[in-house]
N, C-alpha and C. Protein backbone atom coordinates (compact mmCIF):
# COMPACT_ATOMS: atom_id res chain seq x y z
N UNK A 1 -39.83 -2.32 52.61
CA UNK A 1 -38.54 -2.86 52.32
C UNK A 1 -38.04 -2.27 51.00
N UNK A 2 -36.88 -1.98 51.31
CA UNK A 2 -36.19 -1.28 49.93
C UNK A 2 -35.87 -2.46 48.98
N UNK A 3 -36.20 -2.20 47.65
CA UNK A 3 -35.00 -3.04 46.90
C UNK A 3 -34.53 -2.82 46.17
N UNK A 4 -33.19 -3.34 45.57
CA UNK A 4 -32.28 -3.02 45.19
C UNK A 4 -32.08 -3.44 43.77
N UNK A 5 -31.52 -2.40 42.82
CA UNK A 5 -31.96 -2.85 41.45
C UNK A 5 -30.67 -3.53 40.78
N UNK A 6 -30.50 -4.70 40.34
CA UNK A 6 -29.12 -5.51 40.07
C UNK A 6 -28.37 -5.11 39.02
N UNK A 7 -27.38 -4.93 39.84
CA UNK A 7 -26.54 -4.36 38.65
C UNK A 7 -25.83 -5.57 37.88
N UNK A 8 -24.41 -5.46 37.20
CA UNK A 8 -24.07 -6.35 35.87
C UNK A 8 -23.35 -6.92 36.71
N UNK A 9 -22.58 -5.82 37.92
CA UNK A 9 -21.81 -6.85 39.34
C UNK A 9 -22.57 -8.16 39.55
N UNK A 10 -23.72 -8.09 39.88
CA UNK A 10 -24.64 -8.75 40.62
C UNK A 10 -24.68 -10.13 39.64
N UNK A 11 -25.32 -9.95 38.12
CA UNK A 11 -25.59 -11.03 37.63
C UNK A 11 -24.39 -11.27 36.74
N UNK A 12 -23.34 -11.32 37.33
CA UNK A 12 -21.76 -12.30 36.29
C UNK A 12 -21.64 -13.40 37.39
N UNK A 13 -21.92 -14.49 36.93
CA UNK A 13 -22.00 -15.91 37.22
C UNK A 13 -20.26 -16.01 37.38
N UNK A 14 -19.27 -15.78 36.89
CA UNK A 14 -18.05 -15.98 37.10
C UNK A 14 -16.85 -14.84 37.83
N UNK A 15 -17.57 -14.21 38.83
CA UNK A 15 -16.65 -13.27 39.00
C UNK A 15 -15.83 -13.73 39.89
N UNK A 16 -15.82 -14.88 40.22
CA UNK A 16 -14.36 -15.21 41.33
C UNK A 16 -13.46 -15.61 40.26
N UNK A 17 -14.04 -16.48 39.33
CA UNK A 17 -13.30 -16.89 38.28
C UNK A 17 -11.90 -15.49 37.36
N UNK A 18 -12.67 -14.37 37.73
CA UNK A 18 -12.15 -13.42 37.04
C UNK A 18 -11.26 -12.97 37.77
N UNK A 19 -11.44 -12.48 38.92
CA UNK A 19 -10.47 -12.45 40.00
C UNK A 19 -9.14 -13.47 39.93
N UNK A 20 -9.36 -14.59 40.13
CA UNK A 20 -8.43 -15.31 40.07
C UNK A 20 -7.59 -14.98 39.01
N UNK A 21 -8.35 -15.08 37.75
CA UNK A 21 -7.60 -14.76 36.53
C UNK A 21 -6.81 -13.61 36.55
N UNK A 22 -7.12 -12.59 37.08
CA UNK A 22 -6.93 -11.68 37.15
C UNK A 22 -5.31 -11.12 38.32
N UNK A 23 -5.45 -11.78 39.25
CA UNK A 23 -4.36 -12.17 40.40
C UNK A 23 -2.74 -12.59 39.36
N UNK A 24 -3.28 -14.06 38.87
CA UNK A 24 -2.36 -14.82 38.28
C UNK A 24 -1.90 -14.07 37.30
N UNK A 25 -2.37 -13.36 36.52
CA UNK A 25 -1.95 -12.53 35.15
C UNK A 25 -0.85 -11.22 36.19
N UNK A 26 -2.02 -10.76 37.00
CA UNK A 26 -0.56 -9.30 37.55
C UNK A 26 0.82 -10.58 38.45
N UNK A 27 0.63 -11.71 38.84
CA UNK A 27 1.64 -12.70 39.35
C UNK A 27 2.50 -12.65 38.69
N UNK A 28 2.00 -13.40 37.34
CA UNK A 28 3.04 -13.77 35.91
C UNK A 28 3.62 -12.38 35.62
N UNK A 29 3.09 -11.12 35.49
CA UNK A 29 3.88 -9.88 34.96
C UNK A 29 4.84 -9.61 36.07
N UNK A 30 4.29 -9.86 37.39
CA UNK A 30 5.59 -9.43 38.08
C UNK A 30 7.12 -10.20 38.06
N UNK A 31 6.63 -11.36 37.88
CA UNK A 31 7.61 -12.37 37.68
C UNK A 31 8.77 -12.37 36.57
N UNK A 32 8.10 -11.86 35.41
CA UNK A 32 8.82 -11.60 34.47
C UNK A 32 9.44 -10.26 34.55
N UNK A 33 8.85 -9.03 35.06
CA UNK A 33 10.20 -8.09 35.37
C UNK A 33 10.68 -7.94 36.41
N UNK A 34 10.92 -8.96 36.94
CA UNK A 34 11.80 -9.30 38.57
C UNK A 34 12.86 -9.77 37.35
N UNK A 35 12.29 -11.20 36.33
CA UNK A 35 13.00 -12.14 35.86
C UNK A 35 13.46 -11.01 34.58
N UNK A 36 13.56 -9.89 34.35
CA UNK A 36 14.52 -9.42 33.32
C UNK A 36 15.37 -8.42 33.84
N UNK A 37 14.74 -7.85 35.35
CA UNK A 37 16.07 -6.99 35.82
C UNK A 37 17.20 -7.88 36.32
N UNK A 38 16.86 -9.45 36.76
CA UNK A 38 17.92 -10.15 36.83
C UNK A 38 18.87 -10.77 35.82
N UNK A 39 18.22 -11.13 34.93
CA UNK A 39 18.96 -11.43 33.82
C UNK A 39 19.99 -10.90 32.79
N UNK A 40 19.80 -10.05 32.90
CA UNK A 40 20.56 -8.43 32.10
C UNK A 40 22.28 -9.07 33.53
N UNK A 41 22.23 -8.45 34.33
CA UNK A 41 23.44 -8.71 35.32
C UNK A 41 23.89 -10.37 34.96
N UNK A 42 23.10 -11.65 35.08
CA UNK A 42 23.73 -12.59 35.17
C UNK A 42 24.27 -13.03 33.90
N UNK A 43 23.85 -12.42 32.75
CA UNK A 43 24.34 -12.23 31.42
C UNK A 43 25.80 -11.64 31.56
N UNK A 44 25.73 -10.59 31.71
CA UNK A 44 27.07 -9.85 31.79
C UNK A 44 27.88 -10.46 32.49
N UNK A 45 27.57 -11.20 33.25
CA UNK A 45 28.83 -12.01 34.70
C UNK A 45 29.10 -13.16 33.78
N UNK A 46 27.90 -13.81 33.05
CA UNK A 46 28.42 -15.32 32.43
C UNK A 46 29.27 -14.81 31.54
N UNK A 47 29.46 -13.57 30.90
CA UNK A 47 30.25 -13.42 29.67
C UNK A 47 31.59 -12.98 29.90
N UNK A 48 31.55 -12.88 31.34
CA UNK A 48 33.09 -12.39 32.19
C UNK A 48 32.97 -10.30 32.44
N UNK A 49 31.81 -10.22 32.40
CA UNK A 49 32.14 -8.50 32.99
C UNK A 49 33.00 -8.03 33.55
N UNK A 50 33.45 -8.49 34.55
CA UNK A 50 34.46 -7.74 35.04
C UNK A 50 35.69 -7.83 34.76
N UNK A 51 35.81 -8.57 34.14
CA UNK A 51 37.32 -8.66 33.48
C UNK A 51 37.39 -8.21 32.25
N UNK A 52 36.14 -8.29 30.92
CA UNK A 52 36.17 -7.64 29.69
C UNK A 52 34.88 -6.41 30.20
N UNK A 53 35.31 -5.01 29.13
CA UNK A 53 34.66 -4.26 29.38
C UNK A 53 32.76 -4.64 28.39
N UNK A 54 32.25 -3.52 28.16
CA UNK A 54 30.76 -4.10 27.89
C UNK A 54 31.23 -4.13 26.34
N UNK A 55 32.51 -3.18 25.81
CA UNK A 55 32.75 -3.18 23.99
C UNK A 55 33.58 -4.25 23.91
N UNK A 56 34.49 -5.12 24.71
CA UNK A 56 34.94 -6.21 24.13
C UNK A 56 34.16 -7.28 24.08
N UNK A 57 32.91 -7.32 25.04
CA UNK A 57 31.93 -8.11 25.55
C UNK A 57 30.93 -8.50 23.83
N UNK A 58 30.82 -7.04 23.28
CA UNK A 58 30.13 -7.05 22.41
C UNK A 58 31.06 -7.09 21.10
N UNK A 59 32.36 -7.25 21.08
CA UNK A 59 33.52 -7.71 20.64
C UNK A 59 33.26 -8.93 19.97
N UNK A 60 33.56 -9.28 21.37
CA UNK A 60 33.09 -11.27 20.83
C UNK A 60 31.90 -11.56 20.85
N UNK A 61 31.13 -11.06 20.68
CA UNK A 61 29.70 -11.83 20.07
C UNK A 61 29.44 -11.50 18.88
N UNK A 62 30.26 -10.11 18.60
CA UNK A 62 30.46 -10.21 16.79
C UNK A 62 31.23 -11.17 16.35
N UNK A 63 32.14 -11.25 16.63
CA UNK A 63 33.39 -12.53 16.35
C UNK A 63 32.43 -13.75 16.49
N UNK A 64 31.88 -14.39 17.38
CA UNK A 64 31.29 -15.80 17.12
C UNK A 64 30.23 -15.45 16.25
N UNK A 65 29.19 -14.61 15.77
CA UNK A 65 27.68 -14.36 15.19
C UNK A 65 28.68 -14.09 13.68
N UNK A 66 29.31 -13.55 13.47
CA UNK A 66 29.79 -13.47 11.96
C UNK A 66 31.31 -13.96 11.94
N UNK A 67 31.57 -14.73 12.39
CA UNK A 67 32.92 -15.53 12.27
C UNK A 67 34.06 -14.86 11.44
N UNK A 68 34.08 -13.89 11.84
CA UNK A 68 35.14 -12.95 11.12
C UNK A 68 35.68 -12.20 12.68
N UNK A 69 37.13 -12.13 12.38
CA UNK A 69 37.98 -11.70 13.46
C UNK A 69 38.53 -10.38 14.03
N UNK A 70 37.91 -9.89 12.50
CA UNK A 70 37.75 -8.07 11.99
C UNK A 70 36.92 -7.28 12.65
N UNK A 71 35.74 -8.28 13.23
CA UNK A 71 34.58 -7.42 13.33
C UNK A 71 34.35 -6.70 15.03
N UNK A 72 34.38 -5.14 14.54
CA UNK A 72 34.03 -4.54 16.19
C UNK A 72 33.10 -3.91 16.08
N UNK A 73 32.65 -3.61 17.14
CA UNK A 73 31.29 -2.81 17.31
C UNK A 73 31.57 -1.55 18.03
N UNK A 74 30.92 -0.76 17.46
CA UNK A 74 30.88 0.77 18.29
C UNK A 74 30.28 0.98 19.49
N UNK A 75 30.65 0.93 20.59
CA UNK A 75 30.04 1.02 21.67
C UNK A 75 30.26 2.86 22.46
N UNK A 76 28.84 3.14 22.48
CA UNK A 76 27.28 2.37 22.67
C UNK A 76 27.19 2.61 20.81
N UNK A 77 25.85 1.97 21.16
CA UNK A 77 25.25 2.61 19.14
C UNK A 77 24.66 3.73 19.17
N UNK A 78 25.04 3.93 18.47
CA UNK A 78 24.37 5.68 17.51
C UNK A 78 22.50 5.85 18.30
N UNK A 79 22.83 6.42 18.74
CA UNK A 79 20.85 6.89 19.17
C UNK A 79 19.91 6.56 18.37
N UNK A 80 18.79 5.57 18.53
CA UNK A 80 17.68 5.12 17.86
C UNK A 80 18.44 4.29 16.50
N UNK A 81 19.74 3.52 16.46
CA UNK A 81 19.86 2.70 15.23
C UNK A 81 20.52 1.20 16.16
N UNK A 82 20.48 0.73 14.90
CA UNK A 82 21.05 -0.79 15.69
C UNK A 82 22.72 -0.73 15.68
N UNK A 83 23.25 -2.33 15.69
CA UNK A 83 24.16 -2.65 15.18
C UNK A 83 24.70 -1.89 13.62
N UNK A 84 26.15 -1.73 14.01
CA UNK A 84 26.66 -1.25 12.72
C UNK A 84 27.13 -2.52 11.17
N UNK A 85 25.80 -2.89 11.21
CA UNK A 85 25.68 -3.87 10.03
C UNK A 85 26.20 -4.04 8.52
N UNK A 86 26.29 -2.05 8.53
CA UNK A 86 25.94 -1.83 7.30
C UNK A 86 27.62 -1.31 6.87
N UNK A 87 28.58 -1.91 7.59
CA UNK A 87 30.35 -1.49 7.04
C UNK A 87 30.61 -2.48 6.49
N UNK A 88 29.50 -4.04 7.07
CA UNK A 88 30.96 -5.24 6.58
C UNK A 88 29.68 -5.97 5.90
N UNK A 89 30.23 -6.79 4.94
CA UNK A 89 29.49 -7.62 3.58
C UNK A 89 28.90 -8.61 4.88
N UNK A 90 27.81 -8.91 3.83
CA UNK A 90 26.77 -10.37 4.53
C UNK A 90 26.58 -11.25 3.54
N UNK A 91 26.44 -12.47 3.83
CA UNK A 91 26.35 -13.43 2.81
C UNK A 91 25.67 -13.12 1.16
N UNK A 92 24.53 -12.20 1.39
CA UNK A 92 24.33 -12.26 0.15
C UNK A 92 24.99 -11.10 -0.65
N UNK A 93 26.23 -10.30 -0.10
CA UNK A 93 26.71 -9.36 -1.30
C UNK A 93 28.26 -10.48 -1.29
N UNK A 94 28.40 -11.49 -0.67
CA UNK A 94 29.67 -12.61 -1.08
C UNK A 94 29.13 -13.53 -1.89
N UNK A 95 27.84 -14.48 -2.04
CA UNK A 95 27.68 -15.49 -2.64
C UNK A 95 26.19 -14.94 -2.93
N UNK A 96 25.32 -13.92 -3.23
CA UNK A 96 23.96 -13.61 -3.81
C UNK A 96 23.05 -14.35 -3.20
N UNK A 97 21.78 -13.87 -3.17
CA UNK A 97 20.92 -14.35 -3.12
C UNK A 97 20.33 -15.84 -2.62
N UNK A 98 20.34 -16.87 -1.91
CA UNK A 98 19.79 -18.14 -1.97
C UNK A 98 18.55 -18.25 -3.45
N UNK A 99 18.49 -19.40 -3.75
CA UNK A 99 16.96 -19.40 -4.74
C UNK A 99 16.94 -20.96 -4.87
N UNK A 100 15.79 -20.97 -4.77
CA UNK A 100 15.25 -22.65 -4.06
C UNK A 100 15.81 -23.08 -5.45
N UNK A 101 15.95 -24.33 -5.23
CA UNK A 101 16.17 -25.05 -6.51
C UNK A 101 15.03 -25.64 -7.50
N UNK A 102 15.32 -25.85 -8.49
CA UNK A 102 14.29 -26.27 -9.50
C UNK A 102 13.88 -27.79 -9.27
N UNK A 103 12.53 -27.74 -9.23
CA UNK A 103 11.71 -29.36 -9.07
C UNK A 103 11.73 -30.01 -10.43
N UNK A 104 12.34 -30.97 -10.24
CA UNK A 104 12.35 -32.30 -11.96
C UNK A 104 11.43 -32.57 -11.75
N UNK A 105 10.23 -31.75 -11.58
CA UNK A 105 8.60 -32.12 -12.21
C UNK A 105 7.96 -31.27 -13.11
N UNK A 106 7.44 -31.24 -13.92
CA UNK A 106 6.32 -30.16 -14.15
C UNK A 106 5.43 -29.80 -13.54
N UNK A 107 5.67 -28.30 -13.17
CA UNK A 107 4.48 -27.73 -12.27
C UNK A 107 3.16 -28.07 -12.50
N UNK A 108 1.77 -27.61 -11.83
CA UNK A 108 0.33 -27.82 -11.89
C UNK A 108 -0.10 -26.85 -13.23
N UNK A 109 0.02 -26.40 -13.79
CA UNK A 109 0.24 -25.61 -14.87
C UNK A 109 -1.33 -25.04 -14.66
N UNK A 110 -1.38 -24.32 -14.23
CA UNK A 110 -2.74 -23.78 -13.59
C UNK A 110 -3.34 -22.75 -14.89
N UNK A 111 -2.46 -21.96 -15.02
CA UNK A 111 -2.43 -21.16 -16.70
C UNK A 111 -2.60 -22.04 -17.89
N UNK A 112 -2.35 -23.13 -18.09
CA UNK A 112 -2.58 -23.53 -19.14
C UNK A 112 -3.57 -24.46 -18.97
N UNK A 113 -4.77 -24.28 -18.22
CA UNK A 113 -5.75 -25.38 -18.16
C UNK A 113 -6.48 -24.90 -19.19
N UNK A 114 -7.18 -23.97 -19.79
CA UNK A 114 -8.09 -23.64 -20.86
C UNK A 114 -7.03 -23.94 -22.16
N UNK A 115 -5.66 -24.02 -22.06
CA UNK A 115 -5.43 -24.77 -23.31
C UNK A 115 -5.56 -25.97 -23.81
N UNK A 116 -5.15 -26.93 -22.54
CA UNK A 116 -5.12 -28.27 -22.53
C UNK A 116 -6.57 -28.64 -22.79
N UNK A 117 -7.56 -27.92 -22.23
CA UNK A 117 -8.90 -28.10 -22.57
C UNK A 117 -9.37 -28.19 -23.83
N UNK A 118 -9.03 -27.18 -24.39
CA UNK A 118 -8.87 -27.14 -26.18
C UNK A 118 -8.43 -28.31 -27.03
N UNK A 119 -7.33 -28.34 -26.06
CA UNK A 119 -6.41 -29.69 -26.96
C UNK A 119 -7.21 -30.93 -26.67
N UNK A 120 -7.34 -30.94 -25.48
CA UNK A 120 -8.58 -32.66 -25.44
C UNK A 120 -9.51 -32.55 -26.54
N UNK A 121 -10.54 -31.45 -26.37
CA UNK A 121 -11.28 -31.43 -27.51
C UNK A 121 -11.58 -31.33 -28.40
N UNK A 122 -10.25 -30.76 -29.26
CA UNK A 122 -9.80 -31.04 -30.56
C UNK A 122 -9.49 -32.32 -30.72
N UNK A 123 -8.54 -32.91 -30.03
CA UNK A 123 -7.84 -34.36 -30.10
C UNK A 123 -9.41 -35.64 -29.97
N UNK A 124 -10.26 -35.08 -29.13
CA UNK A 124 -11.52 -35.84 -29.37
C UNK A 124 -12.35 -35.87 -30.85
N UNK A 125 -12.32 -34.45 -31.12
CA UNK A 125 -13.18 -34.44 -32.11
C UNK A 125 -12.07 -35.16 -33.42
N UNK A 126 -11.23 -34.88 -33.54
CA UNK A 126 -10.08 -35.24 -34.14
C UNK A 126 -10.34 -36.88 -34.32
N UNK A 127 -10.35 -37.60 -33.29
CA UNK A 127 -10.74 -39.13 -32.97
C UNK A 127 -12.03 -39.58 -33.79
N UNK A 128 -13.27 -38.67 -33.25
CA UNK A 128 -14.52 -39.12 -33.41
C UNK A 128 -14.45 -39.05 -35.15
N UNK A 129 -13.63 -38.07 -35.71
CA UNK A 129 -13.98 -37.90 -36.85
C UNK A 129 -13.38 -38.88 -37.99
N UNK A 130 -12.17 -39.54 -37.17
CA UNK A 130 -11.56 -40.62 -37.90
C UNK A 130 -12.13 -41.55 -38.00
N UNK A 131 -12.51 -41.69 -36.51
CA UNK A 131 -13.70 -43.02 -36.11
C UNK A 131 -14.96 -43.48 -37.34
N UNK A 132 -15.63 -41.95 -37.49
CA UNK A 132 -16.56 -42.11 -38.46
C UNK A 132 -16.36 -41.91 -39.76
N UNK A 133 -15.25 -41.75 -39.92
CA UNK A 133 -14.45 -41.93 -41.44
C UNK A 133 -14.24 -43.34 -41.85
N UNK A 134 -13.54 -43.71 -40.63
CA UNK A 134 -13.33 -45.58 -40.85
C UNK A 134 -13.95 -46.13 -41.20
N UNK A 135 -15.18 -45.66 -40.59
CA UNK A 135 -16.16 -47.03 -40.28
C UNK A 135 -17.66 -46.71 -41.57
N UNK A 136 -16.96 -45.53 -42.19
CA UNK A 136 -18.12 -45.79 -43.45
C UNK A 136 -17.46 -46.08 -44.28
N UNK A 137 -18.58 -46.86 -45.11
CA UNK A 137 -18.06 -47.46 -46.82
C UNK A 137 -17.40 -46.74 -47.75
């Protein structure tokens, strides 16, 4: 009788398990580019395609995203760049920068712990030395 020498096939305790896994994962990928060649079209129809072209389309979504009535877009964009961002001001070249506001606490003062350290133990020895000043004749 021949026998047969086991391969790594042989001893994986979970290979249906993997399979399965394996099914459901190529399921889910197909699903999602079924679900983005459809979406691209039902986008364009909710936004009225056929009645505005794809540059007025992208017209008004500048107009609602930067609430300015000025704003058009070059259609298509320039090869390998985005949106033409860089003609009209953005909040921070009109009003600068955001910067958190200041806390009415004093920080953890993490830097000044070897001073404060000093100062206790001056202010101790400072104590002890009055202490034993007082208290002799």
């Amino acid at each position: 009788m021949a026998s047969r020498s086991p391969t790594q096939e042989d001893n994986n305790p979970h290979k249906r398990l993997h399979a399965v896994v394996f099914y459901i994962v190529i399921a889910c990928l197909t699903a999602q580019v079924i679900e983005g060649t459809l979406i691209a079209p039902y986008i364009l129809v909710h936004f009225g395609f056929p009645d505005l072209s794809l540059k007025e389309i992208c017209d008004e979504m500048y107009i609602i995203v930067y609430k300015d009535e000025d704003r058009e877009c070059n259609f298509p964009y320039p090869l390998f760049a985005g949106p033409e961002v860089w003609k009209y001001k953005d909040m921070a070249a009109e009003v600068g920068y955001p910067v958190p506001p200041k806390p009415n606490y004093e920080g953890y003062g993490w830097r000044q712990t070897v001073q404060r350290h000093k100062d206790r133990l001056a202010r101790q020895a400072a104590a002890k030395a009055a202490a034993e000043k007082g208290t002799q004749p």
